[in-house]
C-alpha atoms as a PDB file:
ATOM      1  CA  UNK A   1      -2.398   4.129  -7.572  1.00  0.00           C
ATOM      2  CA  UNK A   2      -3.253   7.312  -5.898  1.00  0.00           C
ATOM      3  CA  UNK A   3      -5.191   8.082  -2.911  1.00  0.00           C
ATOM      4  CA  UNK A   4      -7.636   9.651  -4.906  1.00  0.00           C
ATOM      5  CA  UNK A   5      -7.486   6.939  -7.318  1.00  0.00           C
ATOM      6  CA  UNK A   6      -8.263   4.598  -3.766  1.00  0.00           C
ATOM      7  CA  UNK A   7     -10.382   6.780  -2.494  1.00  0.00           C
ATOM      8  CA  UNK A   8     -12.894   6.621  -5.001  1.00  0.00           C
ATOM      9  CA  UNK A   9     -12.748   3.302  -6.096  1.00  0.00           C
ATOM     10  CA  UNK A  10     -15.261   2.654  -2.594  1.00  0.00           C
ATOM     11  CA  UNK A  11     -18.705   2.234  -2.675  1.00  0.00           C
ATOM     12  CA  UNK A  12     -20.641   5.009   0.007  1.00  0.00           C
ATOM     13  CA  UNK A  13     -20.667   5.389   2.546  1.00  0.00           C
ATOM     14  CA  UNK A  14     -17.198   4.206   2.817  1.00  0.00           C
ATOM     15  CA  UNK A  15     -16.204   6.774  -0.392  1.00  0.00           C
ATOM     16  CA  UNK A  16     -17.526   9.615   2.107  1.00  0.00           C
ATOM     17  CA  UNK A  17     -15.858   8.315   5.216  1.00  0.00           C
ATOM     18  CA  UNK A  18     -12.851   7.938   2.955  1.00  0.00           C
ATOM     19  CA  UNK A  19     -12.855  11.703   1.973  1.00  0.00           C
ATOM     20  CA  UNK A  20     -13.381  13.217   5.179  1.00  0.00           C
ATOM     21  CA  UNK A  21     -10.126  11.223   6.429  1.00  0.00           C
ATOM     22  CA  UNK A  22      -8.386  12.218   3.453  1.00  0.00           C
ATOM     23  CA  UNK A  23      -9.445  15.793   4.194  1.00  0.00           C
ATOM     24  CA  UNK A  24      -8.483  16.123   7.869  1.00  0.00           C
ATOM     25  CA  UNK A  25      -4.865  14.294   7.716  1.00  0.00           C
ATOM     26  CA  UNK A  26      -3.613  16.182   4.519  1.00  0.00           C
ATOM     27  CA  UNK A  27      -4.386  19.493   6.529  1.00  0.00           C
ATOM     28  CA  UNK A  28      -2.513  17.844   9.345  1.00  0.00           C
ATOM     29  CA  UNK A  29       0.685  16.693   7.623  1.00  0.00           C
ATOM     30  CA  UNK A  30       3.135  18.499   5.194  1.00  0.00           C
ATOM     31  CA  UNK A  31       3.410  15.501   2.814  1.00  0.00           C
ATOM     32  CA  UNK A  32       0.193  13.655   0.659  1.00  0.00           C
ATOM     33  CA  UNK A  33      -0.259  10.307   1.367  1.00  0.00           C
ATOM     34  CA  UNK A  34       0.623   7.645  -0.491  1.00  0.00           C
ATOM     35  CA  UNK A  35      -0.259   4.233  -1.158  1.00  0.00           C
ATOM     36  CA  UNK A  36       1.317   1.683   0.705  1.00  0.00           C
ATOM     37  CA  UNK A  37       0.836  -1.727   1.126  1.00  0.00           C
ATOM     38  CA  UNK A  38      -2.483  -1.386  -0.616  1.00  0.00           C
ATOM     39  CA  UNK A  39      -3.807   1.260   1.384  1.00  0.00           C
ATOM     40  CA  UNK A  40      -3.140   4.872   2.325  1.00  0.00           C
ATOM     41  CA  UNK A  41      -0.333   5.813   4.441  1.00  0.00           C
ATOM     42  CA  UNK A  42       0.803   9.360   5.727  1.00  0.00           C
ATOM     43  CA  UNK A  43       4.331   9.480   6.504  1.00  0.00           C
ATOM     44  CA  UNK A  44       6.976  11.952   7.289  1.00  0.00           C
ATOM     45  CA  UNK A  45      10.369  12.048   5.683  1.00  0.00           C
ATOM     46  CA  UNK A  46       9.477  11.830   2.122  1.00  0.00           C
ATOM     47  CA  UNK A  47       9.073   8.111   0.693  1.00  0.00           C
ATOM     48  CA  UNK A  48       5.705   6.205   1.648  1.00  0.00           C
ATOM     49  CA  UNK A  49       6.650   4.205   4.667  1.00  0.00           C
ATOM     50  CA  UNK A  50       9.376   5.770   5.866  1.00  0.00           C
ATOM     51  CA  UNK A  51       8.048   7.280   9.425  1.00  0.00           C
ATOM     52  CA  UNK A  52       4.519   6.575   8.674  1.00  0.00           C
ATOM     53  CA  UNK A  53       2.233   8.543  11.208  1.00  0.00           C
ATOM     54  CA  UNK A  54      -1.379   8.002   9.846  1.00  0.00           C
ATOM     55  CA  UNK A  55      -3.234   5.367   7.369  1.00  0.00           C
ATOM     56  CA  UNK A  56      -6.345   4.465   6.560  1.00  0.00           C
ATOM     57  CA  UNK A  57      -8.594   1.571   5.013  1.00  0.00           C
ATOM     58  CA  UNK A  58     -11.564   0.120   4.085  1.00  0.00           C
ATOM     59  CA  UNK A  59     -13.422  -3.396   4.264  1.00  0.00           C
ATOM     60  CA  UNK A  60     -16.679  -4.478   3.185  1.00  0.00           C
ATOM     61  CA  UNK A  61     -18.449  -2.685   6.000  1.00  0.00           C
ATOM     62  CA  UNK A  62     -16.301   0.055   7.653  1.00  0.00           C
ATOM     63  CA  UNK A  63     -12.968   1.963   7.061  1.00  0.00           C
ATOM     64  CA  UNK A  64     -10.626   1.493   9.581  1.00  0.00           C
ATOM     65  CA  UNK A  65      -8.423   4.925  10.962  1.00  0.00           C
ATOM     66  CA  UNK A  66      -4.960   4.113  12.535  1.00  0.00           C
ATOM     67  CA  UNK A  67      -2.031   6.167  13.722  1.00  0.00           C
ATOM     68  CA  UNK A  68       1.202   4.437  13.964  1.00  0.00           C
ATOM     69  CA  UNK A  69       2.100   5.304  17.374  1.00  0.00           C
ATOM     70  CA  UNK A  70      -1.601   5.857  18.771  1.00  0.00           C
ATOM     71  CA  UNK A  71      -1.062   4.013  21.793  1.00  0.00           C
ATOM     72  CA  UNK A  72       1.076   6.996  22.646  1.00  0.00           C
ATOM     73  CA  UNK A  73      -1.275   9.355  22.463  1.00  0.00           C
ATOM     74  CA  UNK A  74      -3.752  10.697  25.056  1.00  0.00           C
ATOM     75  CA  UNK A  75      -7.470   9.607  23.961  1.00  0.00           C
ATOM     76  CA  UNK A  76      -9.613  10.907  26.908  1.00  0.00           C
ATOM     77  CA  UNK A  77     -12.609  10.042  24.704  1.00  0.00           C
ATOM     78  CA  UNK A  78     -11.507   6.336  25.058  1.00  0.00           C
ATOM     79  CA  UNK A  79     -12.747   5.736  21.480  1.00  0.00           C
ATOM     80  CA  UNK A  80      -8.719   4.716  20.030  1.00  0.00           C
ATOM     81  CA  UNK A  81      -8.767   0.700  20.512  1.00  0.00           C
ATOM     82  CA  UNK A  82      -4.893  -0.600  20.839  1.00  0.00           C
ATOM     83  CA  UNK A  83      -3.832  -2.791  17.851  1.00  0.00           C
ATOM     84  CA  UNK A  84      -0.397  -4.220  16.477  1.00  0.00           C
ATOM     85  CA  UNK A  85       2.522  -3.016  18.280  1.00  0.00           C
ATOM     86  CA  UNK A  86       1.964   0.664  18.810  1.00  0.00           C
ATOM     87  CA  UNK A  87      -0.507   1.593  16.733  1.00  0.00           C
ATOM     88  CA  UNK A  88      -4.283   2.660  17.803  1.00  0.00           C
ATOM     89  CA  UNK A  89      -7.064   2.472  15.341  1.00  0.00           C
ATOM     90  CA  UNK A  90     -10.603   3.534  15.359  1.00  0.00           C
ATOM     91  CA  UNK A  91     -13.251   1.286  13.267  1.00  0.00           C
ATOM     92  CA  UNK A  92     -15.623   4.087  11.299  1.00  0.00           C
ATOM     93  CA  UNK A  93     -19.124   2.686   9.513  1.00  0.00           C
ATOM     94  CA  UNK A  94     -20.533   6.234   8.958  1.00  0.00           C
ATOM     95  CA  UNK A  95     -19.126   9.993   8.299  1.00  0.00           C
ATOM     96  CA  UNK A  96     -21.014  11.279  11.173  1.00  0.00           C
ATOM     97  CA  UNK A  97     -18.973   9.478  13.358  1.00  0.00           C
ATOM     98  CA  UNK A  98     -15.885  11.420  12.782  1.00  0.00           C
ATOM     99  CA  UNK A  99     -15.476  14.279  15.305  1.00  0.00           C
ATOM    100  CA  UNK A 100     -13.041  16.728  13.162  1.00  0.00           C
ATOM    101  CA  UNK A 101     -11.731  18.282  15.961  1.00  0.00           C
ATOM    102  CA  UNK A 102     -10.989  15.061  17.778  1.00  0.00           C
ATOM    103  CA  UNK A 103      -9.307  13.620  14.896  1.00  0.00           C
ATOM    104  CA  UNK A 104      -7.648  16.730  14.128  1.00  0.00           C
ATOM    105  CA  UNK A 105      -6.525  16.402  17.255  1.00  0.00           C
ATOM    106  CA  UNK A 106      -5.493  12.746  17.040  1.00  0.00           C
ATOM    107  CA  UNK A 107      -3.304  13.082  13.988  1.00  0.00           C
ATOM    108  CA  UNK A 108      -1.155  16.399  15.237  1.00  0.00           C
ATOM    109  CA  UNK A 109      -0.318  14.493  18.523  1.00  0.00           C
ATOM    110  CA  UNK A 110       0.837  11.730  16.455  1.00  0.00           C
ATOM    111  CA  UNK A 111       2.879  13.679  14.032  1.00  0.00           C
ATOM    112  CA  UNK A 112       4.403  15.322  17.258  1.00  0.00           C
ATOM    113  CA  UNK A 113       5.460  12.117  18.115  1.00  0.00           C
ATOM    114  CA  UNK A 114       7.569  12.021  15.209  1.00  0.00           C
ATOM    115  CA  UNK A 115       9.055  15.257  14.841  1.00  0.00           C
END
């Protein structure tokens, strides 16, 4: 399974939400995404899961948005919530709650973090 293949499997709004995340962290990152683990993962050094940087996935009523090391990562807008070990996540229920910039933003600080 692709992203794509992921991607639009989802009903809206969680297809759009899907796409616009899709969007932004392929701009960000020299590699696609891949599946992983049943969801999609962004990663750095070639295979899925080896330095993964970005993911994310949906439920019944939201996608979730995580960065591995996200904790890391300078969020004056307070909106990344701490989750398992490093990682930070944001819970997203509609497409107009994802600031491009600030999510742009997000996902080169994390990358940075692995380079």
């Amino acid at each position: 399974m692709t992203v794509n293949d992921y991607t639009t499997k989802l009903d809206q709004p969680l297809r759009e939400i899907a796409e616009k995340l899709q969007a932004l962290i392929d701009a960000a990152m020299p590699q696609a995404g891949a599946v992983w683990h049943g969801h999609p993962v962004w990663s750095l050094g070639g295979a899925p899961g080896k330095t993964p940087v970005a993911f994310f996935k949906a439920y019944k009523n939201y996608v979730t948005f995580g960065l591995w090391r996200g904790q890391e990562i300078e969020d004056p807008s307070g909106r990344l919530t701490a989750a398992n070990r490093q990682m930070a996540v944001v819970k997203l229920q509609g497409v107009e709650e994802i600031d491009d910039e600030l999510f742009a933003s997000w996902i080169e600080a994390a990358r940075a973090l692995e380079a």
